[in-house]
PDB file of N, CA and C in Angstrom:
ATOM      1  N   UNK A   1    -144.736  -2.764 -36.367  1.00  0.00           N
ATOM      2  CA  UNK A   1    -145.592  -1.593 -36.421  1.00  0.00           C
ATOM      3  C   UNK A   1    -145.074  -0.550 -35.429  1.00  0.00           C
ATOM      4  N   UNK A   2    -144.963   0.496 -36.130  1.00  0.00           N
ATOM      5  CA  UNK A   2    -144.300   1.978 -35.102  1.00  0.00           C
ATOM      6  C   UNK A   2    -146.033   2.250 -33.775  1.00  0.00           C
ATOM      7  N   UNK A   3    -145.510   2.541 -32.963  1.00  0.00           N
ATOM      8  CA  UNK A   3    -146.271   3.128 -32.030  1.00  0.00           C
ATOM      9  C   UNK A   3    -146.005   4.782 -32.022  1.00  0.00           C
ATOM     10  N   UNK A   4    -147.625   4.900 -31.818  1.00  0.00           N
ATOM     11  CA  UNK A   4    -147.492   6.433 -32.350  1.00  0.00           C
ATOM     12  C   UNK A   4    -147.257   7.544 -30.774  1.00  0.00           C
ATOM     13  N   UNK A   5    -146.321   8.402 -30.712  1.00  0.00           N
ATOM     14  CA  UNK A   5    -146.222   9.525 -29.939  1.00  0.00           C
ATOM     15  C   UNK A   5    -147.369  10.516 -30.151  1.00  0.00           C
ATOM     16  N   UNK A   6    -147.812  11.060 -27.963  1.00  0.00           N
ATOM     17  CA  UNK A   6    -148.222  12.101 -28.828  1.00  0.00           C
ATOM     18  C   UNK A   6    -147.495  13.105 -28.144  1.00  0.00           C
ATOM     19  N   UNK A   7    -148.222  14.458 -28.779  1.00  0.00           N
ATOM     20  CA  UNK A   7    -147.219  15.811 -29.029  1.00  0.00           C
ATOM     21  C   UNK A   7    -147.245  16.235 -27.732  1.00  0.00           C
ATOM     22  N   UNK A   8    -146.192  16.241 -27.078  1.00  0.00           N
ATOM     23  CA  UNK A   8    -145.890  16.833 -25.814  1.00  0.00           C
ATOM     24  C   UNK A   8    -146.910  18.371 -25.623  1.00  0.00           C
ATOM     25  N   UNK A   9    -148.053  19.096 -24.829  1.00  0.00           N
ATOM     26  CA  UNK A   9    -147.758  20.050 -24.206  1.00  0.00           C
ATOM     27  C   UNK A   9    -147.185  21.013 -24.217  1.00  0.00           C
ATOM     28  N   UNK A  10    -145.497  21.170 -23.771  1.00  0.00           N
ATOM     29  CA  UNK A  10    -144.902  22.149 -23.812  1.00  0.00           C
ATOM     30  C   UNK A  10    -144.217  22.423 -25.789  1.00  0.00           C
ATOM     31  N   UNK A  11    -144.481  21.332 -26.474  1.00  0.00           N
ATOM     32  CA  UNK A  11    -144.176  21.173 -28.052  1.00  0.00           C
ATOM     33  C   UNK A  11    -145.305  21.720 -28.273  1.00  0.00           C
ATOM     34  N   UNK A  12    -146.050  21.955 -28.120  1.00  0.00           N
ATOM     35  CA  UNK A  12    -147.601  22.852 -28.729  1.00  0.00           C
ATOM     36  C   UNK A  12    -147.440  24.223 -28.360  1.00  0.00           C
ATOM     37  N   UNK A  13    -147.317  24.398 -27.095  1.00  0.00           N
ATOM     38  CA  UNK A  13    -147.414  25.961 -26.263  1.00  0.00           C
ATOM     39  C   UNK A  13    -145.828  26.419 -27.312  1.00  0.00           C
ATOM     40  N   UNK A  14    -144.817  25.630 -27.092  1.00  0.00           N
ATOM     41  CA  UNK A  14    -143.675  26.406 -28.267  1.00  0.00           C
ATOM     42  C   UNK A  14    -144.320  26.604 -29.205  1.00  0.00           C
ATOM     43  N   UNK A  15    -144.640  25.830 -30.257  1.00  0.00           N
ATOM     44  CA  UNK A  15    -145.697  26.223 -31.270  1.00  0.00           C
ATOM     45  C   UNK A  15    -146.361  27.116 -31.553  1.00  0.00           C
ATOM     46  N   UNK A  16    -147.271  27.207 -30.734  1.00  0.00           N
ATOM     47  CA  UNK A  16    -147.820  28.335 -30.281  1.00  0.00           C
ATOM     48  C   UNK A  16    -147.764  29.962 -30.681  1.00  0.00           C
ATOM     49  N   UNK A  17    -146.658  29.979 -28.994  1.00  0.00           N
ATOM     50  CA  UNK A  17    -145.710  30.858 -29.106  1.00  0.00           C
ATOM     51  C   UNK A  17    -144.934  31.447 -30.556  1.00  0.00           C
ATOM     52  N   UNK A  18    -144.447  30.772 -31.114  1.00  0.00           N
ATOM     53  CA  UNK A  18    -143.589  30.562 -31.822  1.00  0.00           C
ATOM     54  C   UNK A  18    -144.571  31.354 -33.400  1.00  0.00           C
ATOM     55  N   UNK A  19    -145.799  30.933 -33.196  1.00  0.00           N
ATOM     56  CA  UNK A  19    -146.400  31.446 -34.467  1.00  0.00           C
ATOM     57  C   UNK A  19    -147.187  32.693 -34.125  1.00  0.00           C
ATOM     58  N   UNK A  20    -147.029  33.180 -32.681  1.00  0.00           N
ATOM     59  CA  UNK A  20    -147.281  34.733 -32.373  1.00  0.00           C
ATOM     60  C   UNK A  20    -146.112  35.624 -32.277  1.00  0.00           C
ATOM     61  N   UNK A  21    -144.949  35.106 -32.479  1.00  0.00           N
ATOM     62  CA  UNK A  21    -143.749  36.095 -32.661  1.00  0.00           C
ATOM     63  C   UNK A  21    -143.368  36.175 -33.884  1.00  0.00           C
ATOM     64  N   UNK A  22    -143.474  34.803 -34.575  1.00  0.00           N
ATOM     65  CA  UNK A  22    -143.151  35.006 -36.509  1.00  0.00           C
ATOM     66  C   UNK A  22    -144.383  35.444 -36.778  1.00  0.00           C
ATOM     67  N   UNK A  23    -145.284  35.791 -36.681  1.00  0.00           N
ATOM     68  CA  UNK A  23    -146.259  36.230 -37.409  1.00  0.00           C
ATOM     69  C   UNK A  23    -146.641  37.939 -37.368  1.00  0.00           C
ATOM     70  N   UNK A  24    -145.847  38.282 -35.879  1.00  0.00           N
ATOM     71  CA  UNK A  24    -145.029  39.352 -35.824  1.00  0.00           C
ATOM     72  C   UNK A  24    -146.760  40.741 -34.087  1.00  0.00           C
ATOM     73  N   UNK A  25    -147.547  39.254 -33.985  1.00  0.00           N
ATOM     74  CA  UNK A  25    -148.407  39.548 -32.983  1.00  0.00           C
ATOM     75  C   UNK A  25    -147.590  39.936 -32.064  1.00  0.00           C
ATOM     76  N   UNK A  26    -146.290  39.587 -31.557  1.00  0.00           N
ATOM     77  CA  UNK A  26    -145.788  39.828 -30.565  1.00  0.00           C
ATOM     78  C   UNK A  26    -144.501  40.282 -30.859  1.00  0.00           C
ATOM     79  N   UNK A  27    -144.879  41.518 -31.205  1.00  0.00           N
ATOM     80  CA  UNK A  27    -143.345  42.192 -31.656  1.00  0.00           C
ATOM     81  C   UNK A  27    -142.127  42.339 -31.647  1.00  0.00           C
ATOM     82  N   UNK A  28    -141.248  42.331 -32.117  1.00  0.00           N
ATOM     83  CA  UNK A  28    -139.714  42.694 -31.488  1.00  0.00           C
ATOM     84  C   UNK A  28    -139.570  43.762 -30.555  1.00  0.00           C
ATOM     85  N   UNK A  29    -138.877  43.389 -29.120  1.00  0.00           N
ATOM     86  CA  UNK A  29    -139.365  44.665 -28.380  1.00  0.00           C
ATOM     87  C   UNK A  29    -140.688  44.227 -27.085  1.00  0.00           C
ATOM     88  N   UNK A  30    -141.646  43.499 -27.978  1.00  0.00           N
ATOM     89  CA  UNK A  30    -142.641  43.742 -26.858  1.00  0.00           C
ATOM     90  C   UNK A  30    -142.686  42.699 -25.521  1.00  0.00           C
ATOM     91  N   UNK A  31    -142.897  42.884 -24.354  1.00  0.00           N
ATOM     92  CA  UNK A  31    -143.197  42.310 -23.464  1.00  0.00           C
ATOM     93  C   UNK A  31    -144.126  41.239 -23.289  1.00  0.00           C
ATOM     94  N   UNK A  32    -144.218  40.076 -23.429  1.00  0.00           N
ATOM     95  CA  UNK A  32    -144.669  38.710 -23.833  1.00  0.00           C
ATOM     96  C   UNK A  32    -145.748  38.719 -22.270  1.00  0.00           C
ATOM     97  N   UNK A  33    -147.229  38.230 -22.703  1.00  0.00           N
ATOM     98  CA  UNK A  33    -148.028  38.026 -21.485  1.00  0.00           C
ATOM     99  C   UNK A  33    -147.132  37.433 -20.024  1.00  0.00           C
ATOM    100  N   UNK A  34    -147.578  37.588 -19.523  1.00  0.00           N
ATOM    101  CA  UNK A  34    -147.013  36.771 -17.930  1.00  0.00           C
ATOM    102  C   UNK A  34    -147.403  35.107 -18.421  1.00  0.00           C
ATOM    103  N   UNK A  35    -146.613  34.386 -17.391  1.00  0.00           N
ATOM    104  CA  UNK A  35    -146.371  32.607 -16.948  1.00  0.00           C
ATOM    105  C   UNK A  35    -147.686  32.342 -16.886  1.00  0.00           C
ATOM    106  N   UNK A  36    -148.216  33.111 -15.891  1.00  0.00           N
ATOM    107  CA  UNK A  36    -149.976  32.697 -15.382  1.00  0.00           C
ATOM    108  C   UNK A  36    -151.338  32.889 -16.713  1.00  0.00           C
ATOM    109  N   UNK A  37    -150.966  34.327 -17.338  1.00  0.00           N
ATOM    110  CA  UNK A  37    -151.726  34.155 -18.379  1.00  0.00           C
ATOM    111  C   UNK A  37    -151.971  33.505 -19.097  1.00  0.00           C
ATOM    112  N   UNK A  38    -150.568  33.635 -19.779  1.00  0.00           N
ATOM    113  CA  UNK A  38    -150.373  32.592 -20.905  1.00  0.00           C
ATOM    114  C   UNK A  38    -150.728  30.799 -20.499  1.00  0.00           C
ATOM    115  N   UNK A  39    -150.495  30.189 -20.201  1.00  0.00           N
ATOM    116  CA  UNK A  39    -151.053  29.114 -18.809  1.00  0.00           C
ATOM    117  C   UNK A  39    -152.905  29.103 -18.821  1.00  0.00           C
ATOM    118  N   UNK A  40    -153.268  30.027 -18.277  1.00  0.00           N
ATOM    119  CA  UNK A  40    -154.754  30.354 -18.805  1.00  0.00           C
ATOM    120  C   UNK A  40    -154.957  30.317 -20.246  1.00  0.00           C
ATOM    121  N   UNK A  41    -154.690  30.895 -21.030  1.00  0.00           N
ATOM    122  CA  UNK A  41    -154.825  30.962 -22.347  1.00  0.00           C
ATOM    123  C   UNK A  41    -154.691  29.318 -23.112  1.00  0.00           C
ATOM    124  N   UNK A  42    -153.645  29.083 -22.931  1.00  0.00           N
ATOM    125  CA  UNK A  42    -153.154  27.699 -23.736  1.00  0.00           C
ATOM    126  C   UNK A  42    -153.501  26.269 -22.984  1.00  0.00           C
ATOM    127  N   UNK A  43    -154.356  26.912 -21.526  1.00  0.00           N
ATOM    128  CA  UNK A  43    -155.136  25.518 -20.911  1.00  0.00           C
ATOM    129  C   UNK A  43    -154.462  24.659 -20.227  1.00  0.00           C
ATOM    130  N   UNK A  44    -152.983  25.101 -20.123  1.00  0.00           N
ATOM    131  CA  UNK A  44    -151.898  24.115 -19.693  1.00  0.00           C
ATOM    132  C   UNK A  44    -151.171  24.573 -18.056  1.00  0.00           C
ATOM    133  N   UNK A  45    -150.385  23.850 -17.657  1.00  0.00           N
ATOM    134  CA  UNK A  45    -149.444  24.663 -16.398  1.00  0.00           C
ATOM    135  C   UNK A  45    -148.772  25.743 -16.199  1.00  0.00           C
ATOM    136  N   UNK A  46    -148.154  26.202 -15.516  1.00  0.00           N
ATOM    137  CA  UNK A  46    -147.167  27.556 -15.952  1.00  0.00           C
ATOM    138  C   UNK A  46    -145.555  26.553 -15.847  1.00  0.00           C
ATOM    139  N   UNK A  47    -145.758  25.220 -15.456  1.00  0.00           N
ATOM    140  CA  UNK A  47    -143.889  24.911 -15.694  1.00  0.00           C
ATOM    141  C   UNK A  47    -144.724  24.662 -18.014  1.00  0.00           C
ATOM    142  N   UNK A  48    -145.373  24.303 -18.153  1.00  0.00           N
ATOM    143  CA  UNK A  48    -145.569  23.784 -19.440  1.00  0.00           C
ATOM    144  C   UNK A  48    -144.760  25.345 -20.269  1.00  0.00           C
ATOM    145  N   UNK A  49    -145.429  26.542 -20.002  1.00  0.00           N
ATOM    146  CA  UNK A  49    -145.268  27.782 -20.417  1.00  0.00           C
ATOM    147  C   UNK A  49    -143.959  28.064 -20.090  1.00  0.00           C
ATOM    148  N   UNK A  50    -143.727  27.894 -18.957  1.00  0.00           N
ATOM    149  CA  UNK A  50    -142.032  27.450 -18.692  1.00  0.00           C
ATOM    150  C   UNK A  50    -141.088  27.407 -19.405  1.00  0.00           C
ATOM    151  N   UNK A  51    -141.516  26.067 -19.562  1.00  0.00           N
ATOM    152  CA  UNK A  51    -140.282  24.766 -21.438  1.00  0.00           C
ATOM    153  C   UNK A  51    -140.160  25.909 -22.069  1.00  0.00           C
ATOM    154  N   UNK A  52    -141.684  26.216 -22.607  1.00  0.00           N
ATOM    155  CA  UNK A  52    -141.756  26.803 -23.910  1.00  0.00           C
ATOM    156  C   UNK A  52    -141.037  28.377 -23.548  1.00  0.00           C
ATOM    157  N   UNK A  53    -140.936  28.897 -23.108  1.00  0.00           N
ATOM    158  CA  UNK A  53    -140.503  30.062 -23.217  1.00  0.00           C
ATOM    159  C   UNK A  53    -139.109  29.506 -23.048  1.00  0.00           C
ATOM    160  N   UNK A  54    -138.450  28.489 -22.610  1.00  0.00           N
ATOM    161  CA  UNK A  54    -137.022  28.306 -22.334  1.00  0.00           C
ATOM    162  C   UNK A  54    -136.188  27.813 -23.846  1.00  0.00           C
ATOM    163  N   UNK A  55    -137.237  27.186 -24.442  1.00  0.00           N
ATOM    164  CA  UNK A  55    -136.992  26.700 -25.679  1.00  0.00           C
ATOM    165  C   UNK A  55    -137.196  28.062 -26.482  1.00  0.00           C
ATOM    166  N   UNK A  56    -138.019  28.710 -26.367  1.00  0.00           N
ATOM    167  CA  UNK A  56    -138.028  30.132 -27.597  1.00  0.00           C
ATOM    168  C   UNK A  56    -136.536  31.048 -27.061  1.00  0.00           C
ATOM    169  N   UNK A  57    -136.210  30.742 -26.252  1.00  0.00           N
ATOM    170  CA  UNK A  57    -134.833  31.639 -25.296  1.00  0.00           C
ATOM    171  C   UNK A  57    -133.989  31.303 -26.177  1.00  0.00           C
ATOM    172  N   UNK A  58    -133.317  29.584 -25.798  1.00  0.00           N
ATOM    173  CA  UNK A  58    -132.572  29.388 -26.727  1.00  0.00           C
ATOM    174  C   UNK A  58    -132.381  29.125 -28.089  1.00  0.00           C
ATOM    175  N   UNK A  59    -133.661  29.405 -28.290  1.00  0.00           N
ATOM    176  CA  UNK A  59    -133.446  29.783 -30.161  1.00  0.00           C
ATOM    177  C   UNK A  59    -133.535  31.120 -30.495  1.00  0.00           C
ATOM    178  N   UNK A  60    -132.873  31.897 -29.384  1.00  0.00           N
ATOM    179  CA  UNK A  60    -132.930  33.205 -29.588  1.00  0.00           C
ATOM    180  C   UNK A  60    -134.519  34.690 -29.895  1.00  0.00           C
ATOM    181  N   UNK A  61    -134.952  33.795 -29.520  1.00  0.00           N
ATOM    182  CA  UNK A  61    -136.499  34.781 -29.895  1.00  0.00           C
ATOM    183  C   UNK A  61    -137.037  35.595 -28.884  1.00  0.00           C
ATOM    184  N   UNK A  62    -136.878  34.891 -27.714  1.00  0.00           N
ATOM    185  CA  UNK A  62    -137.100  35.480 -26.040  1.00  0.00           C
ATOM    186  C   UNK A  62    -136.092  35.600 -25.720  1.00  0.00           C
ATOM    187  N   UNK A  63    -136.197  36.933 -24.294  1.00  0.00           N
ATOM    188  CA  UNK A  63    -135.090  37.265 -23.386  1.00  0.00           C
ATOM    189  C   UNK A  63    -135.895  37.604 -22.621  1.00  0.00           C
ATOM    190  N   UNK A  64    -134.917  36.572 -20.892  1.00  0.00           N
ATOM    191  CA  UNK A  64    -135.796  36.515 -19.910  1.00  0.00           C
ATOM    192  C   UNK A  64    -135.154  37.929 -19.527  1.00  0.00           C
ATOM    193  N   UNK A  65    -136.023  38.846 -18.456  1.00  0.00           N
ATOM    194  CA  UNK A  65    -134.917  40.063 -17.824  1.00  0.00           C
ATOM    195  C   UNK A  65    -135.766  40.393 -16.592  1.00  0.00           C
ATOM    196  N   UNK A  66    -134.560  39.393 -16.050  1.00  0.00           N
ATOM    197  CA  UNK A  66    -134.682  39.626 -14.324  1.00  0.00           C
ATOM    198  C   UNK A  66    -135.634  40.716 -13.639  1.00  0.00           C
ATOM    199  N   UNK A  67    -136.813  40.255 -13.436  1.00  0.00           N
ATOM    200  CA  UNK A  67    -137.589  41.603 -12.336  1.00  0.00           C
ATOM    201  C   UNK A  67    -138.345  42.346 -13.470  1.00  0.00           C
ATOM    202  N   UNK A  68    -138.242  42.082 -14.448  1.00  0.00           N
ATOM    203  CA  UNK A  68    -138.989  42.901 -15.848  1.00  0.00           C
ATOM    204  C   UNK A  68    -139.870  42.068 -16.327  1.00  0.00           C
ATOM    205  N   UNK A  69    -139.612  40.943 -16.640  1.00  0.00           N
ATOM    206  CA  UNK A  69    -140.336  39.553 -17.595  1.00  0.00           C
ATOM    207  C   UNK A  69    -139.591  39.259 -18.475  1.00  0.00           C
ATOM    208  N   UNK A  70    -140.364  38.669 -19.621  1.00  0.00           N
ATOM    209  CA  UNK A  70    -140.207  38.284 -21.030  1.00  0.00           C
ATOM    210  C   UNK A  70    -140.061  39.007 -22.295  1.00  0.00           C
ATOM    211  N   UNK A  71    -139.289  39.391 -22.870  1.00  0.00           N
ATOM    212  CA  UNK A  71    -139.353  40.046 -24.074  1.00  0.00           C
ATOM    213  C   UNK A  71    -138.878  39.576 -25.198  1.00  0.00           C
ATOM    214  N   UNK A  72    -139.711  39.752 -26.330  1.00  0.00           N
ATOM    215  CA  UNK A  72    -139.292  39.462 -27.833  1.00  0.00           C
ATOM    216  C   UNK A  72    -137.999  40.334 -28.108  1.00  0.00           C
ATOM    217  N   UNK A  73    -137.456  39.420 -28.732  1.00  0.00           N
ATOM    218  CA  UNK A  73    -135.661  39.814 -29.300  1.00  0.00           C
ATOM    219  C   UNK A  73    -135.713  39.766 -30.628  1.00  0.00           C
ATOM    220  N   UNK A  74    -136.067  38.989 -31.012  1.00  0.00           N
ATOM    221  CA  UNK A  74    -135.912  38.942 -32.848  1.00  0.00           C
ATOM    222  C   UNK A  74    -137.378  38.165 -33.111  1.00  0.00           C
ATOM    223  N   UNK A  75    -137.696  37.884 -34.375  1.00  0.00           N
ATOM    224  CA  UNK A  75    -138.818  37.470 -34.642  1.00  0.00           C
ATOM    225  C   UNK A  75    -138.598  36.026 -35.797  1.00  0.00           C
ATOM    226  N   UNK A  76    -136.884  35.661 -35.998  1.00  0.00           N
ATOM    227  CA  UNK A  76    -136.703  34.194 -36.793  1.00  0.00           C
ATOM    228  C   UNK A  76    -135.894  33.976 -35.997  1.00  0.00           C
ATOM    229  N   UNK A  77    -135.959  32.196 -35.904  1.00  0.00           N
ATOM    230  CA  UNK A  77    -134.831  31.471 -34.721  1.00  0.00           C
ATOM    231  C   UNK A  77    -133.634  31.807 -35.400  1.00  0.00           C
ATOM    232  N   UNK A  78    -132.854  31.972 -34.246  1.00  0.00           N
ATOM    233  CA  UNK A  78    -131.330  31.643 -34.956  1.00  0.00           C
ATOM    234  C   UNK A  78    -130.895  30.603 -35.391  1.00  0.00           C
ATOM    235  N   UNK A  79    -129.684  30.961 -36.386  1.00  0.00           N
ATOM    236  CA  UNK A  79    -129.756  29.107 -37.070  1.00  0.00           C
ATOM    237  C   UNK A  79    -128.306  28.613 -36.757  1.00  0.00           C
ATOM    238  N   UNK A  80    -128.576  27.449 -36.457  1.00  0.00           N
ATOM    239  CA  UNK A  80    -127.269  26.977 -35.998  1.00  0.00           C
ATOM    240  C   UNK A  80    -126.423  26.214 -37.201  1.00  0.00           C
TER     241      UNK A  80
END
């Protein structure tokens, strides 16, 4: 019998994320809430919000920019 996983945290907050930039709430262009908000919002840590923004990075959707924040880059992952 398989033992069941459960869904990581920072796999939800990507999620999340992920269905406020394809769905186009968070525009190409726009400046993504702050670590702390978002964290408030999704009930979780700010390293959890962390992952997830590091994981939307490298699938190309976020760009971190030094001293500015977070911003939406495209709105579909890149495909490898």
């Amino acid at each position: 019998m398989r033992s069941l996983r459960r869904h990581p945290l920072s796999e939800q907050a990507t999620e999340q994320m992920l269905c406020l930039v394809t769905s186009g709430e968070w525009a190409v262009g726009a400046k993504i809430p702050s670590e702390m908000a978002l964290a408030a919002e999704f009930g979780v840590g700010r390293s959890t919000v962390r992952e997830a923004i590091r994981e939307l990075t490298g699938k190309g959707l976020l760009e971190s920019r030094h001293g500015s924040g977070v911003y939406v880059v495209r709105d579909e992952p890149l495909v490898a």
